[in-house]
PDB file of N, CA and C in Angstrom:
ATOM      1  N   UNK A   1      -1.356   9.014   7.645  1.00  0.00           N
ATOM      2  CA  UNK A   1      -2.494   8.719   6.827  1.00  0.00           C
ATOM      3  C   UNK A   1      -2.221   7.397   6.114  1.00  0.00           C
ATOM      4  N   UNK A   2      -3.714   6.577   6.301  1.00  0.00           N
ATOM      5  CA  UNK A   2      -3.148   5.135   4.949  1.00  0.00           C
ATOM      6  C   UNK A   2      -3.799   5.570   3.917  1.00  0.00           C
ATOM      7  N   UNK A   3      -2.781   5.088   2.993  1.00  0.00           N
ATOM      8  CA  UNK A   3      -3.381   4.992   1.612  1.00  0.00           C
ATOM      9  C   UNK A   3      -2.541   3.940   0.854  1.00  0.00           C
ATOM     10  N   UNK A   4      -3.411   3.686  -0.356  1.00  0.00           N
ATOM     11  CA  UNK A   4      -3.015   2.342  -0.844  1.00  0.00           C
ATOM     12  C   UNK A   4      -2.156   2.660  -2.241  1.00  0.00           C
ATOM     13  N   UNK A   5      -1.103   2.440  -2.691  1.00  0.00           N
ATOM     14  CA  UNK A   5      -0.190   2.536  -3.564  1.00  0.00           C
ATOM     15  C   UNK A   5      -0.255   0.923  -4.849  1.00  0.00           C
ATOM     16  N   UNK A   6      -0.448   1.051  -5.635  1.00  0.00           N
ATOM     17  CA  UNK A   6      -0.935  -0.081  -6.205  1.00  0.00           C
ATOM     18  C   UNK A   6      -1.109  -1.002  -5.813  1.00  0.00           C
ATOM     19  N   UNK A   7      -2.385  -0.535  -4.853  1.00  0.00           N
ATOM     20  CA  UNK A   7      -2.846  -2.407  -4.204  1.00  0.00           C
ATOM     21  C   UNK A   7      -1.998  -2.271  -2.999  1.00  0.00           C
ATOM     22  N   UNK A   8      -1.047  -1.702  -2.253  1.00  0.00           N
ATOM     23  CA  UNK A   8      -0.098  -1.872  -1.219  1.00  0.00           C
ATOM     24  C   UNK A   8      -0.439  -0.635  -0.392  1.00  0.00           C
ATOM     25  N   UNK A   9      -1.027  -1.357   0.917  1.00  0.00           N
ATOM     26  CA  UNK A   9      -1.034  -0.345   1.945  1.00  0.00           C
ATOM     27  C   UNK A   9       0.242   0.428   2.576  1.00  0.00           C
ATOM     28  N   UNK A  10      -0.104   1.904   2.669  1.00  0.00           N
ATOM     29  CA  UNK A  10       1.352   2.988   2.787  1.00  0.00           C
ATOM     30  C   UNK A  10       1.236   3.540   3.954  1.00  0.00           C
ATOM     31  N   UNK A  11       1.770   3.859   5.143  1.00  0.00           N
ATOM     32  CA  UNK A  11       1.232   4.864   5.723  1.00  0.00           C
ATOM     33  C   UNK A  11       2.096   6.414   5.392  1.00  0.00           C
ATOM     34  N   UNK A  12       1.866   7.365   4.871  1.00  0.00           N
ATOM     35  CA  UNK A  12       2.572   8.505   4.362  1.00  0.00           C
ATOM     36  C   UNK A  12       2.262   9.690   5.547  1.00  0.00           C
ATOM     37  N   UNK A  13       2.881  10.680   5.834  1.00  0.00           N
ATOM     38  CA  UNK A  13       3.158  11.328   6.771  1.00  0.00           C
ATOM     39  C   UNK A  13       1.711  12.461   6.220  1.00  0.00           C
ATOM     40  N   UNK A  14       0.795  12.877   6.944  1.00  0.00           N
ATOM     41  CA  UNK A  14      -0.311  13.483   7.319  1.00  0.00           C
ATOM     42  C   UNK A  14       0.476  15.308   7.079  1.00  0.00           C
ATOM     43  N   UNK A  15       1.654  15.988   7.451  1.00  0.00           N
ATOM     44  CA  UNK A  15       1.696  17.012   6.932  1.00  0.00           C
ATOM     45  C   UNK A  15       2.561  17.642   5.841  1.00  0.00           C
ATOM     46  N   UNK A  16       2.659  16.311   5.167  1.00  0.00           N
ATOM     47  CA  UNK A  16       3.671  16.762   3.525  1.00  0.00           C
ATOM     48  C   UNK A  16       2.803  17.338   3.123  1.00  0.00           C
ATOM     49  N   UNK A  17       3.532  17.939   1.838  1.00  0.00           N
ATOM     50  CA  UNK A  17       2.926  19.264   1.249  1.00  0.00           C
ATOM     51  C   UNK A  17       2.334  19.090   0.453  1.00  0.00           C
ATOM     52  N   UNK A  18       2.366  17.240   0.117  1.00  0.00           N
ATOM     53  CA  UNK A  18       1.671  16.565  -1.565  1.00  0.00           C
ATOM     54  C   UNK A  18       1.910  15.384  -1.378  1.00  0.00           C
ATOM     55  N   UNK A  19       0.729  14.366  -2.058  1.00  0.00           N
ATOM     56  CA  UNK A  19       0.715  12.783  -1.865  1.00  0.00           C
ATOM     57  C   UNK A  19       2.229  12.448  -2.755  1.00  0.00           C
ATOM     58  N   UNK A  20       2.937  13.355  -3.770  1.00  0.00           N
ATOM     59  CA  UNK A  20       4.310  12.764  -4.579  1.00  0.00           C
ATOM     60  C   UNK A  20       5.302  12.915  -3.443  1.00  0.00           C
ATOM     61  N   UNK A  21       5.250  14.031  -2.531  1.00  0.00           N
ATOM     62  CA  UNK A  21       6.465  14.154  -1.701  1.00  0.00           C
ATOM     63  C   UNK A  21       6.222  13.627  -0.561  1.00  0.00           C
ATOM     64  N   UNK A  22       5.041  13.229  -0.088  1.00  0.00           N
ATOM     65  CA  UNK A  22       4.902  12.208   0.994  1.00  0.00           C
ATOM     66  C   UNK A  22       5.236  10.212   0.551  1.00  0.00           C
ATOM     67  N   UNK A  23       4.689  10.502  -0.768  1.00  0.00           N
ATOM     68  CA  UNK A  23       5.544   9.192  -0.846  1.00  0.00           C
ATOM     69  C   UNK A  23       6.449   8.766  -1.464  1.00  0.00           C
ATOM     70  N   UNK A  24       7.667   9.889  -1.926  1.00  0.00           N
ATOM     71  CA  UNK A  24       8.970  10.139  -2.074  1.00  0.00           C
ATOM     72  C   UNK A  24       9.884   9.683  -0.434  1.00  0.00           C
ATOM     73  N   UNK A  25       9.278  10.102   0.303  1.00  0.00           N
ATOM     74  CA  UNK A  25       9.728  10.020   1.431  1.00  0.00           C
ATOM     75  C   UNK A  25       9.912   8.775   1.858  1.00  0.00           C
ATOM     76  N   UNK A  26       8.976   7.935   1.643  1.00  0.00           N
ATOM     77  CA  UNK A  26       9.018   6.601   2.266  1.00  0.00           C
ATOM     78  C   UNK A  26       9.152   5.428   0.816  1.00  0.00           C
ATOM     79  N   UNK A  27      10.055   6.193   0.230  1.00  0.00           N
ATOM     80  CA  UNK A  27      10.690   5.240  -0.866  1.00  0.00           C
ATOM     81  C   UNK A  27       9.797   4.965  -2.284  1.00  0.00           C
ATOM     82  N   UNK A  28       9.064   5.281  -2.292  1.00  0.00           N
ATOM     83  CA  UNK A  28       7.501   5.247  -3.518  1.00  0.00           C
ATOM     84  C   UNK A  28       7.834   6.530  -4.362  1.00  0.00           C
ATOM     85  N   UNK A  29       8.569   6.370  -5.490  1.00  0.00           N
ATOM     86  CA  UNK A  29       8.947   7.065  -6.686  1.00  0.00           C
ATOM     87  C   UNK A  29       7.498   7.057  -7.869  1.00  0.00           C
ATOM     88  N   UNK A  30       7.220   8.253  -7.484  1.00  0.00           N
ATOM     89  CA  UNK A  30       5.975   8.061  -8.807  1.00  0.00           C
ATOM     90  C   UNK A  30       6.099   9.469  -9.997  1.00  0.00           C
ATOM     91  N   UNK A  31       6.080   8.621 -11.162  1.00  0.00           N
ATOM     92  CA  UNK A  31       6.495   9.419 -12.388  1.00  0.00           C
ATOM     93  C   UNK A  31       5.933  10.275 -12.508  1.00  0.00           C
ATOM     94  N   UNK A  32       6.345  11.714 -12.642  1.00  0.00           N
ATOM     95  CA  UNK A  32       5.984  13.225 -12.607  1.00  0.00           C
ATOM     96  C   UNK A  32       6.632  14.075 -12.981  1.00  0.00           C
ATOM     97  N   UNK A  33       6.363  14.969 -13.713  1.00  0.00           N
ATOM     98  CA  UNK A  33       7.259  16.130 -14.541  1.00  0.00           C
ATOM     99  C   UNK A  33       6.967  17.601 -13.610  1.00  0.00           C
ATOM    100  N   UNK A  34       6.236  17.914 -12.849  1.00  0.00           N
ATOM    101  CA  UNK A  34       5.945  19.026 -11.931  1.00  0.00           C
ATOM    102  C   UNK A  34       7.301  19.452 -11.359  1.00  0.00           C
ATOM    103  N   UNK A  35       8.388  18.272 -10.574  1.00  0.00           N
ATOM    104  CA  UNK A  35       9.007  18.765 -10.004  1.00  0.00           C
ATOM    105  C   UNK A  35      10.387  18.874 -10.671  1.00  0.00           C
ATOM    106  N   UNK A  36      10.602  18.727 -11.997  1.00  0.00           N
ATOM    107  CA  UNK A  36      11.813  18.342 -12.684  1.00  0.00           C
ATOM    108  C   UNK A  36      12.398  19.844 -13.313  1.00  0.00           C
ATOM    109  N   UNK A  37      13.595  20.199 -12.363  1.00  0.00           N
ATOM    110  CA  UNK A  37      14.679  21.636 -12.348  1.00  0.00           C
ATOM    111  C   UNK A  37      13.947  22.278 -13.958  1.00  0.00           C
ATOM    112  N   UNK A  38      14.015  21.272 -14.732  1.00  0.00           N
ATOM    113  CA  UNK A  38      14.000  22.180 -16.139  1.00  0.00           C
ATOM    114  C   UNK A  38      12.714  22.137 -16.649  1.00  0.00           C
ATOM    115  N   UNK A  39      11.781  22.040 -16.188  1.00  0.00           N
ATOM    116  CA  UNK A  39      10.533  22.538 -16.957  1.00  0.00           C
ATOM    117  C   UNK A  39       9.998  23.493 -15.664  1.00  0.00           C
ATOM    118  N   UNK A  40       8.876  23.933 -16.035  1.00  0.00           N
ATOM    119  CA  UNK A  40       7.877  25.008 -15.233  1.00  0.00           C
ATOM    120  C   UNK A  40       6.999  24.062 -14.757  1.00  0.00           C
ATOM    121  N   UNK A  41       6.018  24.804 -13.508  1.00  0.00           N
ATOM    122  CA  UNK A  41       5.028  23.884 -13.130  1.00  0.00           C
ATOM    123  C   UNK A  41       4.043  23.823 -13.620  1.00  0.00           C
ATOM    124  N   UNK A  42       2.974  23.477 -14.547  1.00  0.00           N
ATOM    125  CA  UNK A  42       2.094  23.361 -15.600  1.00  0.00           C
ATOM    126  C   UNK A  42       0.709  22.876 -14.861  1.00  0.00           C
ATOM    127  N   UNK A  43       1.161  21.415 -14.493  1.00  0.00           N
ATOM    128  CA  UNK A  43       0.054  21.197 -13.969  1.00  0.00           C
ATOM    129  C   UNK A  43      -1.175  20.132 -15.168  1.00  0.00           C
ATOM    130  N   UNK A  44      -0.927  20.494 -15.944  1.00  0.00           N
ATOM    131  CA  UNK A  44      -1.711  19.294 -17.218  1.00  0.00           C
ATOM    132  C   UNK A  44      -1.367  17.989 -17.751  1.00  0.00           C
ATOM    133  N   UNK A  45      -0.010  17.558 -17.636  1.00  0.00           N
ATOM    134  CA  UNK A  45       0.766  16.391 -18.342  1.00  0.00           C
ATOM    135  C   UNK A  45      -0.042  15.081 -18.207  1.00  0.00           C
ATOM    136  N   UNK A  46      -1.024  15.198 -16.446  1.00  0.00           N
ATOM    137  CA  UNK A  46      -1.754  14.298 -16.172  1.00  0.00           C
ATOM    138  C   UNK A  46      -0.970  13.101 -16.066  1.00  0.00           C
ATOM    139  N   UNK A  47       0.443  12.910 -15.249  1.00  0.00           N
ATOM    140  CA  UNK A  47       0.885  12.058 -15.545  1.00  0.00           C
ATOM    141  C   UNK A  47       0.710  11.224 -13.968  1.00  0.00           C
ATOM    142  N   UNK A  48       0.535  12.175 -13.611  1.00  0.00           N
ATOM    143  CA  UNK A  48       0.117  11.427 -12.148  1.00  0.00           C
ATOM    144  C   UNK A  48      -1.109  11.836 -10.908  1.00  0.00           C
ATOM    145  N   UNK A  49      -1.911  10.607 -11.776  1.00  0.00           N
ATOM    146  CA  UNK A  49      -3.079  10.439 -11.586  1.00  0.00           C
ATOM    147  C   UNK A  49      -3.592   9.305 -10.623  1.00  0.00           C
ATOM    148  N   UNK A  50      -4.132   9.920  -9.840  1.00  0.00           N
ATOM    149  CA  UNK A  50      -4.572   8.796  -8.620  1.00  0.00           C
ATOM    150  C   UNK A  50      -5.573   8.425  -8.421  1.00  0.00           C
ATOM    151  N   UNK A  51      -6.633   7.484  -8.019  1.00  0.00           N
ATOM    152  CA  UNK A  51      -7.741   7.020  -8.012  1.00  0.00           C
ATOM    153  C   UNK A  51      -8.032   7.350  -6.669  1.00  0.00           C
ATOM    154  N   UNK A  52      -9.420   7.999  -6.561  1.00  0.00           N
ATOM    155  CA  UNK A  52      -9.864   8.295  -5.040  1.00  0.00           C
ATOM    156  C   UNK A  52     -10.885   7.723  -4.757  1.00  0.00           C
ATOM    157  N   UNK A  53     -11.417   7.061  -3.591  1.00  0.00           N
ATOM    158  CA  UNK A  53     -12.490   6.491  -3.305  1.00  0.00           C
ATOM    159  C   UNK A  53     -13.658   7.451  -2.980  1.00  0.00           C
ATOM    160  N   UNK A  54     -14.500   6.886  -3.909  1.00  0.00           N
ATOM    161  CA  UNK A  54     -15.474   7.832  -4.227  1.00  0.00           C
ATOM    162  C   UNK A  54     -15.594   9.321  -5.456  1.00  0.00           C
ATOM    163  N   UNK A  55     -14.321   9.446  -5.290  1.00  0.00           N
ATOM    164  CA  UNK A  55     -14.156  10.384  -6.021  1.00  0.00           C
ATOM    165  C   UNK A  55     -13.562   9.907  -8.021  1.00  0.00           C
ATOM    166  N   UNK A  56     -13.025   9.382  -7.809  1.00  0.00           N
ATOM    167  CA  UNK A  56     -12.793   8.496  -8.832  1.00  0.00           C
ATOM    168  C   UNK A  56     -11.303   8.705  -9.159  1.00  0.00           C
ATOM    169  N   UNK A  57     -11.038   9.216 -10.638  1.00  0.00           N
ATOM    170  CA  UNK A  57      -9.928   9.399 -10.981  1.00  0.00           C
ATOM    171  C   UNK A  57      -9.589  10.987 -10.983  1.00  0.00           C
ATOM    172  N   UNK A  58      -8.322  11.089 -10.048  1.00  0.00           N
ATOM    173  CA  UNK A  58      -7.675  12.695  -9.842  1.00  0.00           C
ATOM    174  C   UNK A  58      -6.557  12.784 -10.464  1.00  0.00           C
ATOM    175  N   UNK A  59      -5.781  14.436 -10.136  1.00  0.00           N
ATOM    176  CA  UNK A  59      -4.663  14.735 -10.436  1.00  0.00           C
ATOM    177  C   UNK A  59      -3.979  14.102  -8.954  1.00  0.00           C
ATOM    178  N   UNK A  60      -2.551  13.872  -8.705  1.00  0.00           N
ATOM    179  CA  UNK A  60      -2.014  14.045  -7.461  1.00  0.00           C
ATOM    180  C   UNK A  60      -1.850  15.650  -7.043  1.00  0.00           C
TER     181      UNK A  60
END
């Protein structure tokens, strides 16, 4: 799949489990507390938020 990473076209693998661990994979570290050993998964921090075309502004 392409998608664009600030302004920079990505191509990220079509069956990761999430746009953070698909572009963990190909070196694109994006700031997120979901996956960190010592907290729970919450889901609100809103810290990583992605812009969708058409859709506007999301959660990842």
């Amino acid at each position: 799949m392409k998608i664009y990473v600030n302004g920079k076209e990505t191509i990220i693998d079509d069956n990761a489990r999430n746009v953070l661990e698909a572009l963990k994979e190909v070196g694109i570290e994006i700031p997120n507390l979901c996956y960190l050993s010592e907290t729970s998964v919450y889901g609100a921090c809103r810290m990583c938020l992605v812009e969708v075309e058409g859709n506007g502004i999301v959660t990842s």
